[in-house]
N, C-alpha and C. Protein backbone atom coordinates (compact mmCIF):
# COMPACT_ATOMS: atom_id res chain seq x y z
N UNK A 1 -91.33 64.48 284.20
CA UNK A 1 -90.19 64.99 284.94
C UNK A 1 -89.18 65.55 283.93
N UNK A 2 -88.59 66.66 284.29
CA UNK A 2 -87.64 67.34 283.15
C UNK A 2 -86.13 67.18 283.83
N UNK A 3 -85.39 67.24 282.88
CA UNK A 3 -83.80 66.76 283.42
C UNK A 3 -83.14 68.19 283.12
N UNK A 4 -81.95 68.90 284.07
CA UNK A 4 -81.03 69.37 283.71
C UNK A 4 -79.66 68.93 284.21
N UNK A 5 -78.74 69.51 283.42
CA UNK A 5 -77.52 69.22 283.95
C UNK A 5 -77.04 69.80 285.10
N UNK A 6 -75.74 69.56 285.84
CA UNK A 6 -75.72 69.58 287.41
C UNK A 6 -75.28 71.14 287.09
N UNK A 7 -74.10 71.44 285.83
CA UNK A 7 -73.59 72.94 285.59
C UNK A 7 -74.95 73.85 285.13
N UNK A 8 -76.34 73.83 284.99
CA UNK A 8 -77.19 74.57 284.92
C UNK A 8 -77.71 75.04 286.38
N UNK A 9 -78.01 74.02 286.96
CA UNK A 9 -78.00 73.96 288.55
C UNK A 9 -77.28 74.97 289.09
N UNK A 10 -75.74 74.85 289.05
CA UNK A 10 -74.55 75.99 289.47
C UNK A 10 -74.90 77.11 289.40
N UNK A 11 -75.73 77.43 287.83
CA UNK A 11 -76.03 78.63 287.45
C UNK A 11 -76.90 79.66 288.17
N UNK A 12 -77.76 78.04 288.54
CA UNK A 12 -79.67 78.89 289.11
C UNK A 12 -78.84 79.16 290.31
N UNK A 13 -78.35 78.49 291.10
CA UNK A 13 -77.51 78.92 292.45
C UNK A 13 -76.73 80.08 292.61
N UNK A 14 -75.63 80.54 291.15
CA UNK A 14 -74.87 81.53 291.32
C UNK A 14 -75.99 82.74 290.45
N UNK A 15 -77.27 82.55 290.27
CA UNK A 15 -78.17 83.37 290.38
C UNK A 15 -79.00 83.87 291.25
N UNK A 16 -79.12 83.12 292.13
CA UNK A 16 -79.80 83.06 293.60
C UNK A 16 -78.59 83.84 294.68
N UNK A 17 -77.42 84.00 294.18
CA UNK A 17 -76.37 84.66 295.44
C UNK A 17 -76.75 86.17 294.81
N UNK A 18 -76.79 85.86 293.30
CA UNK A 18 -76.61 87.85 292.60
C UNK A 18 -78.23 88.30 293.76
N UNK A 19 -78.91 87.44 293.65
CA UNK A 19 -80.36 88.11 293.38
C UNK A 19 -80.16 88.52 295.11
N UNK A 20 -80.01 87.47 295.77
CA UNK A 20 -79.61 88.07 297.33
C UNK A 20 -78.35 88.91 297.53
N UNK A 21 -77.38 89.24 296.69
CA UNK A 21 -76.48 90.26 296.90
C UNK A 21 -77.43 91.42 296.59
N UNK A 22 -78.01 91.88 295.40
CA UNK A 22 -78.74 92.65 295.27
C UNK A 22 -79.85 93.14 296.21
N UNK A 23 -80.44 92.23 297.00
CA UNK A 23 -81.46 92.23 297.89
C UNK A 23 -80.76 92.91 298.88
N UNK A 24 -79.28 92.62 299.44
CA UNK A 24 -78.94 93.37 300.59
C UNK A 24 -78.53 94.81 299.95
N UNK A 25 -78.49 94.63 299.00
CA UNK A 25 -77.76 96.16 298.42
C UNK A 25 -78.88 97.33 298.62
N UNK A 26 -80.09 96.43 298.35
CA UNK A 26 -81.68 97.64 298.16
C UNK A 26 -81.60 97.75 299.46
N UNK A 27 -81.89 96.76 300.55
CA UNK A 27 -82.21 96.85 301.79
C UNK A 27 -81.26 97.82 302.43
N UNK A 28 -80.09 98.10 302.45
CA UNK A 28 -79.05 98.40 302.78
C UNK A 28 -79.12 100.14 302.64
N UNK A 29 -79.59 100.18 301.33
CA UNK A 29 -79.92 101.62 300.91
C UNK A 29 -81.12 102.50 301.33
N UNK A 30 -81.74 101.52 301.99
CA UNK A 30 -82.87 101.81 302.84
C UNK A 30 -83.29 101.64 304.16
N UNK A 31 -82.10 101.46 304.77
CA UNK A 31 -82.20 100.87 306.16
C UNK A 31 -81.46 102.25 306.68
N UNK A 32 -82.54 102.67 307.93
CA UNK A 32 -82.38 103.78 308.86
C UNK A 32 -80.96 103.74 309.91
N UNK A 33 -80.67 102.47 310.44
CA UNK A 33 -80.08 102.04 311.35
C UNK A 33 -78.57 101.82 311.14
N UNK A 34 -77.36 102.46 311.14
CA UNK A 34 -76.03 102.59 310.63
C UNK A 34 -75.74 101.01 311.03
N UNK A 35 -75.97 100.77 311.61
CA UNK A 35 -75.59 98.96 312.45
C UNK A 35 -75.90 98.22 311.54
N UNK A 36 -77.83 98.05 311.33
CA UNK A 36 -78.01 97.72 309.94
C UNK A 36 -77.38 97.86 308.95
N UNK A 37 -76.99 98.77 308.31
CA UNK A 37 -76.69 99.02 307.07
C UNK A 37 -75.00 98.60 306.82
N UNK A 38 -74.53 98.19 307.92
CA UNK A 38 -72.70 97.70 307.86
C UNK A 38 -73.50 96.26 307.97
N UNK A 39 -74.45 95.66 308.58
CA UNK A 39 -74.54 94.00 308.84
C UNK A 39 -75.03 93.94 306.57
N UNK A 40 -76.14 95.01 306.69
CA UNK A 40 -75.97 94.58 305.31
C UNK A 40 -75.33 94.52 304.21
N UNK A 41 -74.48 95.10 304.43
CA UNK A 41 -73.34 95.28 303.41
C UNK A 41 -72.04 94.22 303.37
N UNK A 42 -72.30 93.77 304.69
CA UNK A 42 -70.93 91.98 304.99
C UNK A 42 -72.41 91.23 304.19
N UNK A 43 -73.26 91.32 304.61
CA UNK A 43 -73.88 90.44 304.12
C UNK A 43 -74.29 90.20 302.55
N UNK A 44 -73.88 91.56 302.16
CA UNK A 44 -73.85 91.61 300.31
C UNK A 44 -72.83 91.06 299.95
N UNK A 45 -72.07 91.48 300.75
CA UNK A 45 -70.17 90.57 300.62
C UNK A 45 -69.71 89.66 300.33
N UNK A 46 -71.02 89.00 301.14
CA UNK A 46 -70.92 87.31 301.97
C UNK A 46 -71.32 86.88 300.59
N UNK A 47 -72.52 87.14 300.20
CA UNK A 47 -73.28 86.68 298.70
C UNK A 47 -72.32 87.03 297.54
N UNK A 48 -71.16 87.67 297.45
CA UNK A 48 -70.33 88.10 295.86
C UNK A 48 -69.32 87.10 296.15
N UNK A 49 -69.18 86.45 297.31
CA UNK A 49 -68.16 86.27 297.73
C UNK A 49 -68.82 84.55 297.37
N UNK A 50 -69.66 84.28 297.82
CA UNK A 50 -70.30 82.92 297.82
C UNK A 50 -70.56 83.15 296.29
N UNK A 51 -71.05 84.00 295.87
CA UNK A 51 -71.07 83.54 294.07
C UNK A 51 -69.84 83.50 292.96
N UNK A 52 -68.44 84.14 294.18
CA UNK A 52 -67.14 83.75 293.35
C UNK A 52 -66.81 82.27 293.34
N UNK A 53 -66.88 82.02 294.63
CA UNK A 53 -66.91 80.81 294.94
C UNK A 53 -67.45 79.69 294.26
N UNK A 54 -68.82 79.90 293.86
CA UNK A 54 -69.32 78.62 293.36
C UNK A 54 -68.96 79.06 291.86
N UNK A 55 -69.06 79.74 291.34
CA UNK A 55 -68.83 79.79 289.64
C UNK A 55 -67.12 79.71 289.67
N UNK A 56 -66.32 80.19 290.68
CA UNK A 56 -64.65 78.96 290.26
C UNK A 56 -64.91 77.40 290.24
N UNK A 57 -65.46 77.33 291.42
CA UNK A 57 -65.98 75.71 291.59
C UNK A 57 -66.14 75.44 290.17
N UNK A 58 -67.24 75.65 289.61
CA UNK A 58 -68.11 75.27 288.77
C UNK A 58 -67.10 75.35 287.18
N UNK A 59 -66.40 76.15 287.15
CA UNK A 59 -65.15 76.56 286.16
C UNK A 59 -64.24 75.29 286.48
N UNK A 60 -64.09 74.75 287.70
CA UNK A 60 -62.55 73.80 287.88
C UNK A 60 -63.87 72.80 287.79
N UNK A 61 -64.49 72.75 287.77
CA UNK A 61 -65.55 71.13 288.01
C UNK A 61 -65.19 70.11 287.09
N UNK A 62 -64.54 68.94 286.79
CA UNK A 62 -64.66 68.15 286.25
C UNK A 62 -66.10 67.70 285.43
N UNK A 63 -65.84 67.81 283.42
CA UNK A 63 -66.85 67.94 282.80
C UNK A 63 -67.62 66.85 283.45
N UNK A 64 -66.96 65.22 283.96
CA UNK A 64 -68.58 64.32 284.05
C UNK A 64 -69.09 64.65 285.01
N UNK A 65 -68.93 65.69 286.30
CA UNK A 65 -70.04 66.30 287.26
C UNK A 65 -70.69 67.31 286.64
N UNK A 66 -70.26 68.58 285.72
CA UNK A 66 -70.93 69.08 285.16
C UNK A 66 -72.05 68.83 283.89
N UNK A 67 -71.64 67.99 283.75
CA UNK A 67 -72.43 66.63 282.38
C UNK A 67 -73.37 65.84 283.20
N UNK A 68 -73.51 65.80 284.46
CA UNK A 68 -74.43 64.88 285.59
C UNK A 68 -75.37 65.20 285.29
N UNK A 69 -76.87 64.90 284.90
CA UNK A 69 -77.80 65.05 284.77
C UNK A 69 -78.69 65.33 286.09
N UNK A 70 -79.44 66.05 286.77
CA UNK A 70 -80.22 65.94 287.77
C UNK A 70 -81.91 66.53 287.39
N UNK A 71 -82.72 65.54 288.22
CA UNK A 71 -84.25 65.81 288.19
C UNK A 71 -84.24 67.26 288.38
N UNK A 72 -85.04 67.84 287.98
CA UNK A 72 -85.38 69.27 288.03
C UNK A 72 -86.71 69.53 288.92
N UNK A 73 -86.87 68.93 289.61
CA UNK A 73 -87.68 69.24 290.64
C UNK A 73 -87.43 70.31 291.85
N UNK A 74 -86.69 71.19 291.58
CA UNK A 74 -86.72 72.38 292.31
C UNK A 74 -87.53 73.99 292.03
N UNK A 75 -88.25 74.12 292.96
CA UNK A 75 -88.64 75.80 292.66
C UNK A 75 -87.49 76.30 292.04
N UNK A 76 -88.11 77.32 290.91
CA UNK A 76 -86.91 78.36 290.34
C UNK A 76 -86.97 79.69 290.37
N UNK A 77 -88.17 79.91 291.71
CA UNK A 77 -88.57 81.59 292.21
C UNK A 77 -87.74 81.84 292.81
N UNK A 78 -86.43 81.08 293.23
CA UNK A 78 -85.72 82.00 294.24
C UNK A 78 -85.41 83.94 294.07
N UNK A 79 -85.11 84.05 293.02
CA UNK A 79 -84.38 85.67 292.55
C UNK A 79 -85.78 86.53 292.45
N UNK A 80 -86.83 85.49 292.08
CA UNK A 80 -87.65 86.93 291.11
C UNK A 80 -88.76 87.35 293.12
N UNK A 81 -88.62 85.92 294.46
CA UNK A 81 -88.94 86.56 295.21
C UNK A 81 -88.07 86.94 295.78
N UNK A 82 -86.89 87.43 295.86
CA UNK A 82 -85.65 88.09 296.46
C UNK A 82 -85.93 89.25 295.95
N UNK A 83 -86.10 89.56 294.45
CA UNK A 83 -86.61 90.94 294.33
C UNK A 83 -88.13 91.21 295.00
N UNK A 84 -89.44 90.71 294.82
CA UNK A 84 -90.24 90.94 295.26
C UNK A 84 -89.90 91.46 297.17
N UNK A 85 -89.04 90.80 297.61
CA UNK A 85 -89.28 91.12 299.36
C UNK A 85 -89.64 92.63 299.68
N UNK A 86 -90.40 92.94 300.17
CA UNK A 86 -90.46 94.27 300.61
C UNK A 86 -90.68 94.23 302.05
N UNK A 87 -89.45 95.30 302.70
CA UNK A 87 -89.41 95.31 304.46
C UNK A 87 -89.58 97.01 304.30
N UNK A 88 -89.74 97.39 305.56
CA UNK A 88 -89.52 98.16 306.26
C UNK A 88 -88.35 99.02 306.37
N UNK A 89 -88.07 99.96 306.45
CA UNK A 89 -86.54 100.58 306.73
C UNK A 89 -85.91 100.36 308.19
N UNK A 90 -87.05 100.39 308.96
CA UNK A 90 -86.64 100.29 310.42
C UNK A 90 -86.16 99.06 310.84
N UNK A 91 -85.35 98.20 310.02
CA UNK A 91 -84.99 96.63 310.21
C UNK A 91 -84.58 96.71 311.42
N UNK A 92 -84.63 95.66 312.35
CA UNK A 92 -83.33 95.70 313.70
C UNK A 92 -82.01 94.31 313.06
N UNK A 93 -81.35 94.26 313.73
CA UNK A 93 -80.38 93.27 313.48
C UNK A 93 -80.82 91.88 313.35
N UNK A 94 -81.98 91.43 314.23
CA UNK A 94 -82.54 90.37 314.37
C UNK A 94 -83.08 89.91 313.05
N UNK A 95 -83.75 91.45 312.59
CA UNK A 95 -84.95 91.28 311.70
C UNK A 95 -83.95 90.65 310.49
N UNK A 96 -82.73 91.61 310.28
CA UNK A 96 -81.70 90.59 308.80
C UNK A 96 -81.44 89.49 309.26
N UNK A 97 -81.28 89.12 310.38
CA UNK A 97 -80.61 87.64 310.71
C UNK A 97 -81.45 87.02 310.16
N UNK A 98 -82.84 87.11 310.34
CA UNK A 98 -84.03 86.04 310.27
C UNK A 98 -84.19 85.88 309.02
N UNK A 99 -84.55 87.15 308.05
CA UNK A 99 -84.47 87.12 306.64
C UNK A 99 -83.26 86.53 305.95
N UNK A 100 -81.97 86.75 306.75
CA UNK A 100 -81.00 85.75 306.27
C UNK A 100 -80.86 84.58 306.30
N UNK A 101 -81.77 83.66 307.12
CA UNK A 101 -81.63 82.53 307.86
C UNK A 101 -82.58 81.90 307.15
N UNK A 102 -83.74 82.38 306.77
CA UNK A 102 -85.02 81.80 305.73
C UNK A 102 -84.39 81.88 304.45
N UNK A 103 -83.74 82.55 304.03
CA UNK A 103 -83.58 82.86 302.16
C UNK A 103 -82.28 82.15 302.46
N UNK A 104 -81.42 81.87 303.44
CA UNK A 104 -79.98 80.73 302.97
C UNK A 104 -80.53 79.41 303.66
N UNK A 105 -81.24 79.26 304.54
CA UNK A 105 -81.85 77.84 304.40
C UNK A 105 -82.93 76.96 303.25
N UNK A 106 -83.68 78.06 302.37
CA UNK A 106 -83.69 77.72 301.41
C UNK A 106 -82.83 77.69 300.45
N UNK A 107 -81.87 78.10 300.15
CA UNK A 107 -80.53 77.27 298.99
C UNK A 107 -79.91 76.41 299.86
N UNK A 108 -80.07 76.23 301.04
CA UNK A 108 -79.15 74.88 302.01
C UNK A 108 -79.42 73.91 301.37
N UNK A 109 -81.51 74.03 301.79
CA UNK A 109 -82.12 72.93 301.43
C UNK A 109 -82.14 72.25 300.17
N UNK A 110 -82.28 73.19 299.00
CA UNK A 110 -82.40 73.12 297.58
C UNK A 110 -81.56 72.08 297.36
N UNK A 111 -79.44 72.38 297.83
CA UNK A 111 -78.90 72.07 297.38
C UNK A 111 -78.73 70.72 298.06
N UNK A 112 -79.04 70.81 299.30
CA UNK A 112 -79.14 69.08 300.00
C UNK A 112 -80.34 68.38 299.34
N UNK A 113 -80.93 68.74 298.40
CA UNK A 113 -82.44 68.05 298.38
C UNK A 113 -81.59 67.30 296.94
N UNK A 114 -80.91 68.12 295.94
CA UNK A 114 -80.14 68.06 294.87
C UNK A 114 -79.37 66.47 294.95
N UNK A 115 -78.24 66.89 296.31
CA UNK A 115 -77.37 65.83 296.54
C UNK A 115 -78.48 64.71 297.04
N UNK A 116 -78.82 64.62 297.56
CA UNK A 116 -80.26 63.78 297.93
C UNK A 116 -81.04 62.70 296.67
N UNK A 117 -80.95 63.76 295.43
CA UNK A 117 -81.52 62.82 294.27
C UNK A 117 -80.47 63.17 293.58
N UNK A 118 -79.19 63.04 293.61
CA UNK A 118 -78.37 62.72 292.44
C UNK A 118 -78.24 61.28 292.07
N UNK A 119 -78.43 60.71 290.43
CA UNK A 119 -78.06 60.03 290.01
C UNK A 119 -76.14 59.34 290.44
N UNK A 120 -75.24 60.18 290.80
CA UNK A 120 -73.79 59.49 290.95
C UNK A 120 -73.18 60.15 292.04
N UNK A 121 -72.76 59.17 292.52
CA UNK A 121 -71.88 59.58 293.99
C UNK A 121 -71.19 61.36 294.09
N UNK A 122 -70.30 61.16 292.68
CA UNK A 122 -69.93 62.66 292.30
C UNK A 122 -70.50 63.68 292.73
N UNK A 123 -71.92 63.54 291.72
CA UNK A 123 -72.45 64.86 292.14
C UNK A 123 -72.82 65.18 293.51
N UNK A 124 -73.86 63.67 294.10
CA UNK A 124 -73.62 64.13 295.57
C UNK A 124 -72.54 64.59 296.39
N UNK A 125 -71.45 64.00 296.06
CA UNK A 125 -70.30 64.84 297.25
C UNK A 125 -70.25 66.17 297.00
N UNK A 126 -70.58 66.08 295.53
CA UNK A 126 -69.94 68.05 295.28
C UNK A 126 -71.36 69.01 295.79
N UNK A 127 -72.61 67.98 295.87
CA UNK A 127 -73.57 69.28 296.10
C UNK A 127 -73.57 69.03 297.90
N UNK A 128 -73.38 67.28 298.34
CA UNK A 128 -72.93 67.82 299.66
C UNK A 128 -71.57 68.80 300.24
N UNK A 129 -70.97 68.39 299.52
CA UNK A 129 -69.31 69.72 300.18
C UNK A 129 -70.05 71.53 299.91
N UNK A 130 -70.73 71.49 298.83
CA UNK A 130 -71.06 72.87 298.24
C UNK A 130 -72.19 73.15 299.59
N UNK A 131 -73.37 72.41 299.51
CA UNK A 131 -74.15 72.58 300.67
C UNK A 131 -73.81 73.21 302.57
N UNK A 132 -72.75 72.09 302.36
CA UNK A 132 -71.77 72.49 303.86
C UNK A 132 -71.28 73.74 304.16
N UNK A 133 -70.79 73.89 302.76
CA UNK A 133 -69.84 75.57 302.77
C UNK A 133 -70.81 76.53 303.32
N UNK A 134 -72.09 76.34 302.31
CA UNK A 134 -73.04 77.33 302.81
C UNK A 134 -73.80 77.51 304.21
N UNK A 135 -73.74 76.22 304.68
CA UNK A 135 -74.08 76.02 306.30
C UNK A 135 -72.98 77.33 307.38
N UNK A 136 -71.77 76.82 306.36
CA UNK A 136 -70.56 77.53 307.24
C UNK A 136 -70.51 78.91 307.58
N UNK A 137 -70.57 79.10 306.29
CA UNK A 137 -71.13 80.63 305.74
C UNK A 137 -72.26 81.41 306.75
N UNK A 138 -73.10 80.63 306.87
CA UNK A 138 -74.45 81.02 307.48
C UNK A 138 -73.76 81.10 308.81
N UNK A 139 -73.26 80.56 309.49
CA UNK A 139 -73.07 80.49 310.61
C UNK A 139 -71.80 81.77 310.87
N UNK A 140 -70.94 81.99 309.89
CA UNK A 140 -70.11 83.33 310.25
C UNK A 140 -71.40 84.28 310.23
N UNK A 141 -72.08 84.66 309.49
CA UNK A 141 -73.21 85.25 309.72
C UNK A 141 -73.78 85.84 310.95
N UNK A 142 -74.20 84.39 311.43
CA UNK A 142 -74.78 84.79 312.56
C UNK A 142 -73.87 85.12 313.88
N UNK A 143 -72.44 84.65 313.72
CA UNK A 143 -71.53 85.04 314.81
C UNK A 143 -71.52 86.68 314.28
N UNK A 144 -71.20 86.61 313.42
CA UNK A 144 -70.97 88.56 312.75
C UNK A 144 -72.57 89.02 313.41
N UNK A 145 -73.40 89.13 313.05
CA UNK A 145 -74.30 89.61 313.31
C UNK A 145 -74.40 90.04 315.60
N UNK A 146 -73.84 89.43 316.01
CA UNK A 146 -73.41 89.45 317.64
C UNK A 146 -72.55 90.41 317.44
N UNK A 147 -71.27 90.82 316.57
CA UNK A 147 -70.61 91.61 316.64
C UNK A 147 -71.09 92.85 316.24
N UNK A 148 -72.00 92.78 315.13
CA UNK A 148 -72.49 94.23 314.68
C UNK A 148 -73.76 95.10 315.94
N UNK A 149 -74.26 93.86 316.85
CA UNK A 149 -75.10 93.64 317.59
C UNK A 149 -74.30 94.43 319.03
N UNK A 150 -73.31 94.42 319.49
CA UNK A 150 -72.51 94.92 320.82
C UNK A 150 -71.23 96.04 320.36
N UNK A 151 -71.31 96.56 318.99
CA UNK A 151 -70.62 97.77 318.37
C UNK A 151 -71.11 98.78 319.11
């Protein structure tokens, strides 16, 4: 079993928002559908915006959560298959929701699986509070996505 610290963790995470900001940026540039292409662009938003977020976090973090050691038992393909995805241009609204809903329930999970095997209370609260946000997140999402949906 290999150990990293909880602030390397932060990293693979605020690498996983670039790699899905980027993902909506390609998709976005290739999507036929003007509806599409405004849902993808909140949704590139949503990801610069979620990766300001966690790297201030991660900047104000108190060094002994960032000094927390955690099992490294997580996949670390998130980015390189965010680049691999290849869709269609003809996305419908549904079709990003769904792709949004699979690629942020996997960092939900990641990061609940994280708080799940942390060694100290700490880190769990911070990867459960961090986890939550992203639940939250997901869920403006999918209310936005109704709005871009009856434009």
């Amino acid at each position: 079993m290999r150990f990293k610290p909880i602030k390397e963790f932060f990293t693979y995470i605020e690498e996983c928002h670039k790699a899905l900001a980027e993902l909506y940026l390609r998709l976005s540039l290739e999507a036929t559908d003007p509806k599409v292409r405004l849902l993808l662009d909140f949704m590139r938003n949503k990801e610069q915006l979620s990766y300001l977020h966690l790297h201030d976090y991660a900047q104000q973090a108190p060094t002994s959560l960032l000094e927390t050691w955690l099992d490294n038992i997580f996949d670390q393909s998130f980015p390189m298959k965010c680049q691999q995805l290849k869709i269609q241009p003809d996305l419908a609204i549904e079709d990003v929701v769904a792709i949004a809903m699979d690629l942020d329930m996997q960092l939900i999970e990641l990061m609940q699986n994280a708080a799940y095997n942390s060694p100290t209370v700490e880190a769990e609260l911070a990867l459960e509070n961090l986890s939550n946000q992203e639940q939250k997140t997901l869920h403006q999402v999918v209310i936005a996505s109704n709005e871009f949906e009856f434009m």
